[in-house]
C-alpha atoms as a PDB file:
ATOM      1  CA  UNK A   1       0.000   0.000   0.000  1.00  0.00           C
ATOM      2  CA  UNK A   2       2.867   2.458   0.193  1.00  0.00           C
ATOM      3  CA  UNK A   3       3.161   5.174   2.613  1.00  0.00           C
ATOM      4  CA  UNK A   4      -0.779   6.317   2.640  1.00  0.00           C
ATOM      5  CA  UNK A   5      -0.700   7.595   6.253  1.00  0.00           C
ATOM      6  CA  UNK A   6      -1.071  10.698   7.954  1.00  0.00           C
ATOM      7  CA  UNK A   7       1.852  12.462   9.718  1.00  0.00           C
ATOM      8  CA  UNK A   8       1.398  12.820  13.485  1.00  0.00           C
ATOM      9  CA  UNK A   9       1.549  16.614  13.157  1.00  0.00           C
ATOM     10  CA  UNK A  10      -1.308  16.598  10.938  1.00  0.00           C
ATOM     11  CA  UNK A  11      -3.966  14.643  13.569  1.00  0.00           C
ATOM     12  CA  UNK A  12      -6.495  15.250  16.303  1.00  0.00           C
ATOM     13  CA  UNK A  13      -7.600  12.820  19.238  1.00  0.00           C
ATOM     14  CA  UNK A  14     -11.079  12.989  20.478  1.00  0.00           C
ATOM     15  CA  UNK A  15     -14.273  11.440  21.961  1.00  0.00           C
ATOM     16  CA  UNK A  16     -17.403  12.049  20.759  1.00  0.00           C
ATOM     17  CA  UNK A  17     -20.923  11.124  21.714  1.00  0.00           C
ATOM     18  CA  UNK A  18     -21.772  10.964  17.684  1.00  0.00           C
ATOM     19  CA  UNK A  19     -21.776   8.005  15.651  1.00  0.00           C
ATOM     20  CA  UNK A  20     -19.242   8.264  12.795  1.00  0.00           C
ATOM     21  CA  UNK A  21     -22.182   9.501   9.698  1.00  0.00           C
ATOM     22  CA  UNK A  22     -20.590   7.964   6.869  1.00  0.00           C
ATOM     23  CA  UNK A  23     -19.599   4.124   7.136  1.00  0.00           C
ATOM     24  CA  UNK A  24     -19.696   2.270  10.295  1.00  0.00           C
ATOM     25  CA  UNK A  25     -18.350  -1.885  10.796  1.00  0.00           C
ATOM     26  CA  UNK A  26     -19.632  -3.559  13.834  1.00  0.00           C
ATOM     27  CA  UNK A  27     -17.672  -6.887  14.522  1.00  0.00           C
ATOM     28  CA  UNK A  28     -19.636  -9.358  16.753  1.00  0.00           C
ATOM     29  CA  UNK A  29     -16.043 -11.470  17.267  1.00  0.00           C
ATOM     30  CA  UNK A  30     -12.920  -9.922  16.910  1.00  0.00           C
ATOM     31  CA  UNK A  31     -10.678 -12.294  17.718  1.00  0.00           C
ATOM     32  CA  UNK A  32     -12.255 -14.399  14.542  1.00  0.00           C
ATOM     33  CA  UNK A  33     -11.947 -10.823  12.009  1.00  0.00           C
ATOM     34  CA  UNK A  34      -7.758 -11.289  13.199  1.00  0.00           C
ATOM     35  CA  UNK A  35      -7.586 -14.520  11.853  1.00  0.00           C
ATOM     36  CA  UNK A  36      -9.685 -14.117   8.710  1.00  0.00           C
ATOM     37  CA  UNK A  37      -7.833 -11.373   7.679  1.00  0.00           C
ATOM     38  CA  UNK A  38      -4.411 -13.843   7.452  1.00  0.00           C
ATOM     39  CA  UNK A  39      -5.917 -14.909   3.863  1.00  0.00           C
ATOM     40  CA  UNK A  40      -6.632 -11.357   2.895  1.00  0.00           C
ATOM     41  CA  UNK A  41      -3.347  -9.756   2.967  1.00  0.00           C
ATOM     42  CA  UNK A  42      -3.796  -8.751   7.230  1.00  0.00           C
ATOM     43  CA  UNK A  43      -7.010  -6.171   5.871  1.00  0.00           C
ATOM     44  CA  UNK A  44     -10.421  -6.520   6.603  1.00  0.00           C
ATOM     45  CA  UNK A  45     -12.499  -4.072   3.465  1.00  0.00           C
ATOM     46  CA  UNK A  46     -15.772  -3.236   3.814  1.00  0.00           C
ATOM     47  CA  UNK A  47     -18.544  -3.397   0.780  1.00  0.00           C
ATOM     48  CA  UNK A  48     -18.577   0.381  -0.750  1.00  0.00           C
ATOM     49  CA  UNK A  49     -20.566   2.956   0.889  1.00  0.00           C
ATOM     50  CA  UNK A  50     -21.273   6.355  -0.526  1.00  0.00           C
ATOM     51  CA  UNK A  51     -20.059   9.728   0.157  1.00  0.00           C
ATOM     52  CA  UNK A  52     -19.543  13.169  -1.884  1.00  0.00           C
ATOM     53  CA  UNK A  53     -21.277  10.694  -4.458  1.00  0.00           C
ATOM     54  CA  UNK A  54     -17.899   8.895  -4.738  1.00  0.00           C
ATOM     55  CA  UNK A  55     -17.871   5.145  -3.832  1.00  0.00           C
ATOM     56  CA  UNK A  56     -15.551   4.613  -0.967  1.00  0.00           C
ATOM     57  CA  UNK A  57     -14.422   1.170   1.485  1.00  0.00           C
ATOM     58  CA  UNK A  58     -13.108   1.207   4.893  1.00  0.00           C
ATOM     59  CA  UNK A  59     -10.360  -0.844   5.108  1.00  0.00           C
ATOM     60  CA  UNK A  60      -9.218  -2.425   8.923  1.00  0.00           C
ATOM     61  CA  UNK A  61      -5.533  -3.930   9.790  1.00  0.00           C
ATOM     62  CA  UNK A  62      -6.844  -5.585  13.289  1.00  0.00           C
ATOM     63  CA  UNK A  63      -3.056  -6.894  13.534  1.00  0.00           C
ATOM     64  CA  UNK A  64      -1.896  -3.198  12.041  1.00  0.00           C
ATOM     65  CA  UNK A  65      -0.691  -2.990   8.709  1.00  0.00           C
ATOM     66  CA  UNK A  66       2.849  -4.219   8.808  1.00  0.00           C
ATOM     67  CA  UNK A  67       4.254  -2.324   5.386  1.00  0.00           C
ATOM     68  CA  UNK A  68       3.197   0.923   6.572  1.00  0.00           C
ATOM     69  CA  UNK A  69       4.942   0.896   9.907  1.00  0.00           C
ATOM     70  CA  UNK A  70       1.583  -0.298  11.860  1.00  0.00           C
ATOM     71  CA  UNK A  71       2.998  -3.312  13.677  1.00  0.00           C
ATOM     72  CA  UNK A  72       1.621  -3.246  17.046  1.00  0.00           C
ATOM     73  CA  UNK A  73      -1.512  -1.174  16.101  1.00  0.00           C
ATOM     74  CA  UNK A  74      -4.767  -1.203  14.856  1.00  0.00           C
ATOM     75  CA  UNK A  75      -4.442   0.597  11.295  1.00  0.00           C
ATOM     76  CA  UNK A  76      -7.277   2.274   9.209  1.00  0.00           C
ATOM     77  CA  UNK A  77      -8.331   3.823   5.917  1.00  0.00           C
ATOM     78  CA  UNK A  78     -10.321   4.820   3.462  1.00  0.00           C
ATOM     79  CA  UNK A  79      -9.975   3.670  -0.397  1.00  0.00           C
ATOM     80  CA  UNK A  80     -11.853   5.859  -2.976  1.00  0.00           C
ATOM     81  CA  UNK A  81     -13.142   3.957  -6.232  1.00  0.00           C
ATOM     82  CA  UNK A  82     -10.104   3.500  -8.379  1.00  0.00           C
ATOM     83  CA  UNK A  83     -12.085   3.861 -11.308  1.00  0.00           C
ATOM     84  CA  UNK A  84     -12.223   7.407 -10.902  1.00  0.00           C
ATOM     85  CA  UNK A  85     -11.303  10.167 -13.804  1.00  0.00           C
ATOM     86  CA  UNK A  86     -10.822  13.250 -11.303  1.00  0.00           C
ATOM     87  CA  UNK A  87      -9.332  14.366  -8.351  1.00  0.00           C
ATOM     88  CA  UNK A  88     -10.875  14.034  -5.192  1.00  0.00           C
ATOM     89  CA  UNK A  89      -9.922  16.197  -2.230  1.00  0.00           C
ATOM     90  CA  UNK A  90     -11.510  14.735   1.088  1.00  0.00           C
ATOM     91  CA  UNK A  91     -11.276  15.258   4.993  1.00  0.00           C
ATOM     92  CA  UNK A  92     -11.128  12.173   7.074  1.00  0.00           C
ATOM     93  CA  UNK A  93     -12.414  10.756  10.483  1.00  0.00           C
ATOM     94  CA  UNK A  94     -11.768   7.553  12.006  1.00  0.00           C
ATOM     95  CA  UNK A  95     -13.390   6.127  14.929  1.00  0.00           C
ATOM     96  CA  UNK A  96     -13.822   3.140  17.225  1.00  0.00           C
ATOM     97  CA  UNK A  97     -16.527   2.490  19.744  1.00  0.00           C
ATOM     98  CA  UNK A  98     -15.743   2.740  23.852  1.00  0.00           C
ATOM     99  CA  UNK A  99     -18.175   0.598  25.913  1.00  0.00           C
ATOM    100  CA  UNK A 100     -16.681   2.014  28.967  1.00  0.00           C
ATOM    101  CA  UNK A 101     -16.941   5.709  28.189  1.00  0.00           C
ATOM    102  CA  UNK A 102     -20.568   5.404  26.014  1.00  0.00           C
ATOM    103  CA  UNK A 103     -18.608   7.313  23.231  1.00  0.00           C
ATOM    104  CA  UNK A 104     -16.274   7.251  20.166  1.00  0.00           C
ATOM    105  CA  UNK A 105     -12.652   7.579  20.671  1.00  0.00           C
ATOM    106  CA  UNK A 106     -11.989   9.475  16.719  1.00  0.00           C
ATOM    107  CA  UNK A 107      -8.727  10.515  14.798  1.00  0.00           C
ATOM    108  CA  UNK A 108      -9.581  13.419  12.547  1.00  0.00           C
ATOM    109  CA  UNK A 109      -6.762  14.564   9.916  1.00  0.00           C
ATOM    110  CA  UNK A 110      -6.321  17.800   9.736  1.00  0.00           C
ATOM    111  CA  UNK A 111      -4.794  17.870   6.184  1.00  0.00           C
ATOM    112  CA  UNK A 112      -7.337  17.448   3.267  1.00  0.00           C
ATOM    113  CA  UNK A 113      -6.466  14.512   1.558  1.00  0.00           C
ATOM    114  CA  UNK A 114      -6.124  14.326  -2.194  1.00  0.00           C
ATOM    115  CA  UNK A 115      -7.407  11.428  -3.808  1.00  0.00           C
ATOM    116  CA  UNK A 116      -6.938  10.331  -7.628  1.00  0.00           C
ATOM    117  CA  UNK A 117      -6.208   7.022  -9.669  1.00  0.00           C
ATOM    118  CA  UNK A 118      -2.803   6.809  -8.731  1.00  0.00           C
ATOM    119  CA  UNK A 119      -3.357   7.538  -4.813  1.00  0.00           C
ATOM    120  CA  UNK A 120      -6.532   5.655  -3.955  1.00  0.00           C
ATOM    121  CA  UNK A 121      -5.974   5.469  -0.054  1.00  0.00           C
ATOM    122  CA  UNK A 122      -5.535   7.279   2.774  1.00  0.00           C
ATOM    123  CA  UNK A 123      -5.505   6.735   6.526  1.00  0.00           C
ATOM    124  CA  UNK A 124      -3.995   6.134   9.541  1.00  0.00           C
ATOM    125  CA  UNK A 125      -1.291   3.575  10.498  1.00  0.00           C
ATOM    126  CA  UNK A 126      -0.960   3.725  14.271  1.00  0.00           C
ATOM    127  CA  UNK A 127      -4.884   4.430  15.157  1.00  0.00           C
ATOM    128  CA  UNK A 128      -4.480   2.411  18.233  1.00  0.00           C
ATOM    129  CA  UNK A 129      -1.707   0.493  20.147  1.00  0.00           C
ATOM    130  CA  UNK A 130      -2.891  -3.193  20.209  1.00  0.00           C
ATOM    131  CA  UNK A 131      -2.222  -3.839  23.753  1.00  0.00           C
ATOM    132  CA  UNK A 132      -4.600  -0.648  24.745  1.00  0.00           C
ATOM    133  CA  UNK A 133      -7.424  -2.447  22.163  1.00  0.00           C
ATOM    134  CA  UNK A 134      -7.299  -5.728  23.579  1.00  0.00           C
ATOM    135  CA  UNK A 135      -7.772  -4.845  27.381  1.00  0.00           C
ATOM    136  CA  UNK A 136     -10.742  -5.480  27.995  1.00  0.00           C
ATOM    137  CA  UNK A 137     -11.222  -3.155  30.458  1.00  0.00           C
ATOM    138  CA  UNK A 138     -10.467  -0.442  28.516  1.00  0.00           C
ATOM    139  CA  UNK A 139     -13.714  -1.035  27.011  1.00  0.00           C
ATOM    140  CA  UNK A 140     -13.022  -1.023  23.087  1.00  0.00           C
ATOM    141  CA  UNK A 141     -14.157  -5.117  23.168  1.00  0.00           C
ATOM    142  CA  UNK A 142     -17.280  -5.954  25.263  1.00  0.00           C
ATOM    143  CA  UNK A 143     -19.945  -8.537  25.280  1.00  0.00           C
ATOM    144  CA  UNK A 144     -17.832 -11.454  24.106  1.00  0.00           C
ATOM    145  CA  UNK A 145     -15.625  -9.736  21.148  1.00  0.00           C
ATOM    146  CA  UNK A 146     -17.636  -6.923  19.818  1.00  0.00           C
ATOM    147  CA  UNK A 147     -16.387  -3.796  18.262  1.00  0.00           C
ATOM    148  CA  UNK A 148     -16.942  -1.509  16.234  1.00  0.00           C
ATOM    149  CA  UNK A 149     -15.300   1.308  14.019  1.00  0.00           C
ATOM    150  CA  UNK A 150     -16.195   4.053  11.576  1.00  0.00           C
ATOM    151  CA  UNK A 151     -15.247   6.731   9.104  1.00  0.00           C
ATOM    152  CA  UNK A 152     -16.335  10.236   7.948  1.00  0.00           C
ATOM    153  CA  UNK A 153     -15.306  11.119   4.655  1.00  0.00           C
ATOM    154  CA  UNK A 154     -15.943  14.691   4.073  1.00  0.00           C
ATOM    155  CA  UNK A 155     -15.679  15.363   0.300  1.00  0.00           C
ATOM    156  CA  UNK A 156     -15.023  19.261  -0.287  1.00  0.00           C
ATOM    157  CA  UNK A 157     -17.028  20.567  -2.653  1.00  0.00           C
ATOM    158  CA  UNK A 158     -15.484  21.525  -6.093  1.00  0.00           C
ATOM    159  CA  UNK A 159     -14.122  25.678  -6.408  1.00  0.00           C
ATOM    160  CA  UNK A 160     -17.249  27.492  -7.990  1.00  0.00           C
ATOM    161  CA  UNK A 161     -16.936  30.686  -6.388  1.00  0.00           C
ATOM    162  CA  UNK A 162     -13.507  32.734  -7.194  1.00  0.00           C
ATOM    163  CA  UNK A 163     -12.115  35.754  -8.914  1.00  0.00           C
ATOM    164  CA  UNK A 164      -8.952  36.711 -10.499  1.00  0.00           C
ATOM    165  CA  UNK A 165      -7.682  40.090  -9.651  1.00  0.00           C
ATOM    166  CA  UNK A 166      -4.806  41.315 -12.076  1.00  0.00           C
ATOM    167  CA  UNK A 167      -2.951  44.679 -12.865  1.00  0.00           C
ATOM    168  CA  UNK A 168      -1.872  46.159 -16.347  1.00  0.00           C
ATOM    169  CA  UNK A 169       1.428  48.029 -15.571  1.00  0.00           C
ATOM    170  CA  UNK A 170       2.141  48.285 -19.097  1.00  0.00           C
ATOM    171  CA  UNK A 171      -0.505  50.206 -20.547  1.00  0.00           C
ATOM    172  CA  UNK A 172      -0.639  50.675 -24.609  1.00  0.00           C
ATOM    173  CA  UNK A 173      -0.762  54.140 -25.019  1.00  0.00           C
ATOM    174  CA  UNK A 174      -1.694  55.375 -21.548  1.00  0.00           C
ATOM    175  CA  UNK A 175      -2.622  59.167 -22.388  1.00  0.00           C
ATOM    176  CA  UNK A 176      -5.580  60.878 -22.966  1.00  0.00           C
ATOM    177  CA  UNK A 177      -5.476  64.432 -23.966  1.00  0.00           C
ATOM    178  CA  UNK A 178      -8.419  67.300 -23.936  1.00  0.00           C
ATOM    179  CA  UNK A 179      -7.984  70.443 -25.343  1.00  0.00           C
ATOM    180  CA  UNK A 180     -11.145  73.288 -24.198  1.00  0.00           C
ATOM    181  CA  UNK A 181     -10.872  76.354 -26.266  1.00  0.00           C
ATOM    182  CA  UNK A 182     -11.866  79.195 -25.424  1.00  0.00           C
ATOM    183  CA  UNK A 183     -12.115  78.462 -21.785  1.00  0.00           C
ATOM    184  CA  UNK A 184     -12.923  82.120 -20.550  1.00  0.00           C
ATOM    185  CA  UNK A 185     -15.914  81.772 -22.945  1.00  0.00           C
ATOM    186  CA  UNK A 186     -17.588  78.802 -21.619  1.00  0.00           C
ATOM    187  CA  UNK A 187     -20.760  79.327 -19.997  1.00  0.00           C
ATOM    188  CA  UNK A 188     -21.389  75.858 -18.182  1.00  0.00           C
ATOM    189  CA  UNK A 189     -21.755  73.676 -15.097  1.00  0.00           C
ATOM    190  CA  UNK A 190     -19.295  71.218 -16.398  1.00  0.00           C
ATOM    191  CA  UNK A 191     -18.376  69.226 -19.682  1.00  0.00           C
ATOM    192  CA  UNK A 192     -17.607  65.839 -20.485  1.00  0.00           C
ATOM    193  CA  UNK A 193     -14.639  64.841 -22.599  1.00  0.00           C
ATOM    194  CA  UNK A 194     -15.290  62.572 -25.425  1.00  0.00           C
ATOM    195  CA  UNK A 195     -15.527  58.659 -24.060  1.00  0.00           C
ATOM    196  CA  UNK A 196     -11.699  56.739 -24.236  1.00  0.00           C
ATOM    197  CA  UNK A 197     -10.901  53.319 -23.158  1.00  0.00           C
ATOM    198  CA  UNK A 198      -8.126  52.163 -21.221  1.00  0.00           C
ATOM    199  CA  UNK A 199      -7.599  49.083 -19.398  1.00  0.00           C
ATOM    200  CA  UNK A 200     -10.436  47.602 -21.254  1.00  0.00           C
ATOM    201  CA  UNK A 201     -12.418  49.775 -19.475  1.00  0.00           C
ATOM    202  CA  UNK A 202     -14.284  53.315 -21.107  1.00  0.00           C
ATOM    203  CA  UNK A 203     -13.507  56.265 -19.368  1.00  0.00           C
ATOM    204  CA  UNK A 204     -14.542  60.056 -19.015  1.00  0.00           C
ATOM    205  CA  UNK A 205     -13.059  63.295 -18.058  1.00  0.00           C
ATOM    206  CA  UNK A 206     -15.802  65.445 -16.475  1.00  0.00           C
ATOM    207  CA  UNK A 207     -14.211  69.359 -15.636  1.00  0.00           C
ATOM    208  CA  UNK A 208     -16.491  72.281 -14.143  1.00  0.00           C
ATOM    209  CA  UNK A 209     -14.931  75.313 -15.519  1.00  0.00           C
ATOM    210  CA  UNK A 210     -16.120  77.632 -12.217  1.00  0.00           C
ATOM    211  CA  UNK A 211     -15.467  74.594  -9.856  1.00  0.00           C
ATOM    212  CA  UNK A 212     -18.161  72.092  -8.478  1.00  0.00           C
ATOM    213  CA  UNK A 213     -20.403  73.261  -5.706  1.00  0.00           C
ATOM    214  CA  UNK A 214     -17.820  73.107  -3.388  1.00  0.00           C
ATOM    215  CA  UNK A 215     -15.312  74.989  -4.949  1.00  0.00           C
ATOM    216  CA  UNK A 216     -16.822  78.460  -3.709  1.00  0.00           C
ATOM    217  CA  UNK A 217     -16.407  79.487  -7.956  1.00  0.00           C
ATOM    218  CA  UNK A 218     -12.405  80.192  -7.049  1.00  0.00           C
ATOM    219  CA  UNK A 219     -11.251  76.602  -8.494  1.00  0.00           C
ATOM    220  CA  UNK A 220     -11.087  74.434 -11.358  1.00  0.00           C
ATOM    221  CA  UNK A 221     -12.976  71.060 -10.455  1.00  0.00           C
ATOM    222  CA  UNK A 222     -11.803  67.753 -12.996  1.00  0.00           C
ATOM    223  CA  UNK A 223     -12.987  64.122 -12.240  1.00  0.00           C
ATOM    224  CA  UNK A 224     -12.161  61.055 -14.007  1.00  0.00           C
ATOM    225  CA  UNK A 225     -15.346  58.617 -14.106  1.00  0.00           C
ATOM    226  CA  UNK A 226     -17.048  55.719 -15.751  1.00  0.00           C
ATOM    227  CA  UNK A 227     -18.728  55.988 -18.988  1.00  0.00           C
ATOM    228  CA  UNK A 228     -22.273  55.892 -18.917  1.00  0.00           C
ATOM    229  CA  UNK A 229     -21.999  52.752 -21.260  1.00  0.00           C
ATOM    230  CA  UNK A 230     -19.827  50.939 -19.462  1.00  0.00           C
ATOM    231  CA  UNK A 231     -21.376  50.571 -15.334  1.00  0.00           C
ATOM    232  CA  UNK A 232     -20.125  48.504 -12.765  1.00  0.00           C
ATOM    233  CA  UNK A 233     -21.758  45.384 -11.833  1.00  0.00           C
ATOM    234  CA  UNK A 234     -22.516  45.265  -7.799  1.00  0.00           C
ATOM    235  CA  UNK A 235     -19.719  44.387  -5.900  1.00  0.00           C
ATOM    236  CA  UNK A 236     -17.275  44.712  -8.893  1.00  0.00           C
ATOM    237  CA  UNK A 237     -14.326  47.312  -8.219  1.00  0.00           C
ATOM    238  CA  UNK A 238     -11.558  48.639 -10.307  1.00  0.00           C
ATOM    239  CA  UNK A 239      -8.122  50.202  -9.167  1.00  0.00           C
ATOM    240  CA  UNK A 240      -6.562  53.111 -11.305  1.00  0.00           C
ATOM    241  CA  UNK A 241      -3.545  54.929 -10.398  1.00  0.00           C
ATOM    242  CA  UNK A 242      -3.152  57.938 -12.873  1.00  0.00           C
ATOM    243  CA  UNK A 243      -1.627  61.318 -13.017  1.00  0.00           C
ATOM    244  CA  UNK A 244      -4.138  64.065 -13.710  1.00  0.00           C
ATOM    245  CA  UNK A 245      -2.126  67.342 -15.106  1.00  0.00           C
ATOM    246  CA  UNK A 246      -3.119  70.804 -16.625  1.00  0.00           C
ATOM    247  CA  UNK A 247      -0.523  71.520 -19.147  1.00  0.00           C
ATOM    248  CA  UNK A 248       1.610  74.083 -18.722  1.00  0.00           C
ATOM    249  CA  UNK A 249       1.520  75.777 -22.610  1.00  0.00           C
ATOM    250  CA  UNK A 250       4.784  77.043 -22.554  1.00  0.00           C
ATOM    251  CA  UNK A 251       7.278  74.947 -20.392  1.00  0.00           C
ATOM    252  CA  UNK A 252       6.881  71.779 -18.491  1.00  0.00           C
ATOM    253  CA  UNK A 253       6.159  73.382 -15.056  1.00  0.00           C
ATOM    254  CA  UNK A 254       2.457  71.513 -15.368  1.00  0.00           C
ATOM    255  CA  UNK A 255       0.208  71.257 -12.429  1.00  0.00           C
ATOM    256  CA  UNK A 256      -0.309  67.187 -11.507  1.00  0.00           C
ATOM    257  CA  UNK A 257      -1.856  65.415  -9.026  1.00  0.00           C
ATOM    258  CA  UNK A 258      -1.741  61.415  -8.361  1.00  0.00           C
ATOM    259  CA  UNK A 259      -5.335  59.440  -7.813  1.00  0.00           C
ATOM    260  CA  UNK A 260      -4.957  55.699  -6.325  1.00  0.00           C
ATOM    261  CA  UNK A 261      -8.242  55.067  -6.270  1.00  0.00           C
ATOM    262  CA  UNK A 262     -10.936  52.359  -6.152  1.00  0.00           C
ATOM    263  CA  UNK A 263     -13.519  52.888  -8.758  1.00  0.00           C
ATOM    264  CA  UNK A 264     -17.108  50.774  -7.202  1.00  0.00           C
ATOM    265  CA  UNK A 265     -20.671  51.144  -8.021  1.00  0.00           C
ATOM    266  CA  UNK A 266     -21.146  53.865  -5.439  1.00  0.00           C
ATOM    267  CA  UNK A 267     -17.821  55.170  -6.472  1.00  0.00           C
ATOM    268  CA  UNK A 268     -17.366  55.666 -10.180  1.00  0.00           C
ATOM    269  CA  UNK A 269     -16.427  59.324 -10.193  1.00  0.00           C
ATOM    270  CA  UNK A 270     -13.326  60.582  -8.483  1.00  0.00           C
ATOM    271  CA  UNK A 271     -11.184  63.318  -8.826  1.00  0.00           C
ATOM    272  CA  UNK A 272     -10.181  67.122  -6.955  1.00  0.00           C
ATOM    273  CA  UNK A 273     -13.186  69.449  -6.385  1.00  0.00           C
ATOM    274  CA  UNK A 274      -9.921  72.184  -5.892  1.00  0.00           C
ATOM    275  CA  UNK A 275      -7.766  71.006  -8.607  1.00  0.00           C
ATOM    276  CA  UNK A 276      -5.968  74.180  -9.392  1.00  0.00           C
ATOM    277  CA  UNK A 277      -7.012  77.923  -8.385  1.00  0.00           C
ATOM    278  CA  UNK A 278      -8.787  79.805 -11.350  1.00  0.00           C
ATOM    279  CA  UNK A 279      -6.970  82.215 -11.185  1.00  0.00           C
ATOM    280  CA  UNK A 280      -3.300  80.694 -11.429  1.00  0.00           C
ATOM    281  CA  UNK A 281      -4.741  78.394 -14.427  1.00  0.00           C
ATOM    282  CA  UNK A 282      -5.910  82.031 -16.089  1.00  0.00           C
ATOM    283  CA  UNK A 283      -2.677  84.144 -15.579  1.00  0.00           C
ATOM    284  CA  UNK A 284      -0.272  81.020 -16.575  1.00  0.00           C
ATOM    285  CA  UNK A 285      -2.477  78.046 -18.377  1.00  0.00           C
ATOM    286  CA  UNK A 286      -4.299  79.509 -20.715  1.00  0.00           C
ATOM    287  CA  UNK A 287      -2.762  78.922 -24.330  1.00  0.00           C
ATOM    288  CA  UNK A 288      -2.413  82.230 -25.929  1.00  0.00           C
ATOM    289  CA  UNK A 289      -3.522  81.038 -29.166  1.00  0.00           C
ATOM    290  CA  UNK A 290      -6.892  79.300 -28.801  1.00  0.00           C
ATOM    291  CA  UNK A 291      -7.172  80.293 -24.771  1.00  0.00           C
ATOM    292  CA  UNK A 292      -7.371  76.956 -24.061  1.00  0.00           C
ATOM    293  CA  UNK A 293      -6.948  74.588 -21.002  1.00  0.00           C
ATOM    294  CA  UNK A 294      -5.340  71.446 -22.107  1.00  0.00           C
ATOM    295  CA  UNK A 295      -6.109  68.412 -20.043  1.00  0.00           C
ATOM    296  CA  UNK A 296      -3.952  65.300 -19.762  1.00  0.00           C
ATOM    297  CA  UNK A 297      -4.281  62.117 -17.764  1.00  0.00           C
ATOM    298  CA  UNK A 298      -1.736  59.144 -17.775  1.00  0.00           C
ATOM    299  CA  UNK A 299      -2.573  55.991 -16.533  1.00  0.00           C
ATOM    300  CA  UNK A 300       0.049  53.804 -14.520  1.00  0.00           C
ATOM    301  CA  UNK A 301      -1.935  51.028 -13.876  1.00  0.00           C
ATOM    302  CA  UNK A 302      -5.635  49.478 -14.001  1.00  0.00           C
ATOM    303  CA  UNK A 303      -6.658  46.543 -12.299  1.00  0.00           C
ATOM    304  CA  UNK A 304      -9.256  43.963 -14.618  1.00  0.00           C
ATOM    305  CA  UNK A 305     -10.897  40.948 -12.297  1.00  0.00           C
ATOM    306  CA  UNK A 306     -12.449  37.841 -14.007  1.00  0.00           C
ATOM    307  CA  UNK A 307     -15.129  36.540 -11.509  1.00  0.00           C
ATOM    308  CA  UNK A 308     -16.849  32.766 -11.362  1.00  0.00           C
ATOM    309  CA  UNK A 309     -20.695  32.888 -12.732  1.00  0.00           C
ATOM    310  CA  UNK A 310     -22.848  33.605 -10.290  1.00  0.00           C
ATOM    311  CA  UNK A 311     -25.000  30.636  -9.825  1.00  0.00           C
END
């Protein structure tokens, strides 16, 4: 059987009132089970049983399982269905029955245990020392020779609920520019820039030329948001980290600020209600040719996350 057993690190001893729910053997002579078992390789299997819908057997060494180090003890373990096509991740319990206490003295393995056609069994080597079985006044044999163990197999579900969260460091061409003529001239709450897409993602600029209602009419008030056309789904969140600049029309002394920001269904607009005074962008950022207020932002990374169907 090869090394099938769990580490000692890796195990829990209990008692429990509970009867173990998946398989349970009750031997009404145990001293006959040892001998039978000397024509059947020193292993006592059970029919199948059921569990996870996978057909498992619960396989006893009542002399211990001599090629996997469990001379001296009672061994146990489970064997999945070798004719299966997938992998099988499962958590295991293994009891016996204690007259004495009125409960179930049970191993649990901590580690999930992965199951496929080449690794078929799992369990436990040293479940009990021998000598501690066979006194009968420990109570693990009453009433003339009977016993009786158990297993849980607890088959994890398969992964249906996950998302992939990645970030695009290396944007293809990660600036979008907006030149607004005649910016002394304009006579509105705010304009939108023409939609872009970045990130795989469309995208707006959305500046209020006498500030936003907080800006007191003294500053110029420039948000990056979502495109109309392309919402976010509830729960669904995108990271941007861009620089936002006014261009400076004749050097390169341009006013920029950094957003790292969280775009979300209640948060698809964000941006600086007091991006730059009014009156700085008039006396310095106004191009003298068209008078107008050029608009960059350059994007340094956008996150994209892939998400399992919702069922």
């Amino acid at each position: 059987m090869g090394s099938s057993s769990a580490l000692a690190s890796t195990i829990v001893k209990n008692w429990r009132e509970h009867p173990p729910s998946s398989y349970s053997l009750k031997v009404h002579n145990f001293s006959q089970l040892e001998k039978s078992t000397t024509v059947s390789d020193d292993k006592y299997q059970s029919r199948p049983f059921s569990s996870g819908g996978y057909n498992w057997r619960l396989i006893v060494y009542p002399k211990g399982n001599e090629k996997d180090d469990g001379s001296g003890f009672i061994s146990m373990y489970v064997e999945i269905d070798s004719k299966i096509t997938t992998e099988v991740f499962a958590e295991l319990r293994f009891f016996v029955y204690n007259k004495k206490e009125n409960k179930y003295f049970t191993i649990q393995d901590l580690e999930v245990r992965r199951f496929n056609a080449l690794k078929t069994v799992w369990g436990l080597q040293q479940f009990l020392p021998l000598d501690t079985f066979n006194d009968l006044k420990n109570g693990y044999i009453f009433e003339g020779g009977h016993c009786e163990f158990g297993v849980d197999v607890i088959v994890a579900s398969p992964l249906t609920n996950w998302e992939i969260l990645s970030f695009d460091e290396k944007l293809s061409k990660p600036k979008f520019s907006w030149a607004l003529k005649n910016f002394s001239d304009l006579n509105v709450n705010n304009l939108t820039s023409d939609i872009f897409s970045m990130g795989g993602r469309k995208w707006v600029l959305r500046l209020y030329p006498k500030g936003d209602t907080i800006a007191d009419g003294k500053w110029l008030s420039i948000y990056l948001e979502m495109a109309a056309s392309d919402t976010l789904k509830e729960d669904e969140k995108i990271f941007v980290q861009a620089n936002l600049r006014v261009l400076d029309p004749l050097g390169s002394n341009h006013i920029q600020l950094q957003m790292n920001v969280w775009f979300e269904v209640q948060n698809a607009s964000w941006g600086w209600n007091k991006f730059m005074s009014l009156a700085e962008l008039r006396k310095t950022y106004l191009d003298n040719k068209e008078h107008a207020v050029n608009v960059e932002i350059e994007f340094k990374v956008v996150s994209a996350t892939n998400y399992s169907p919702i069922m």
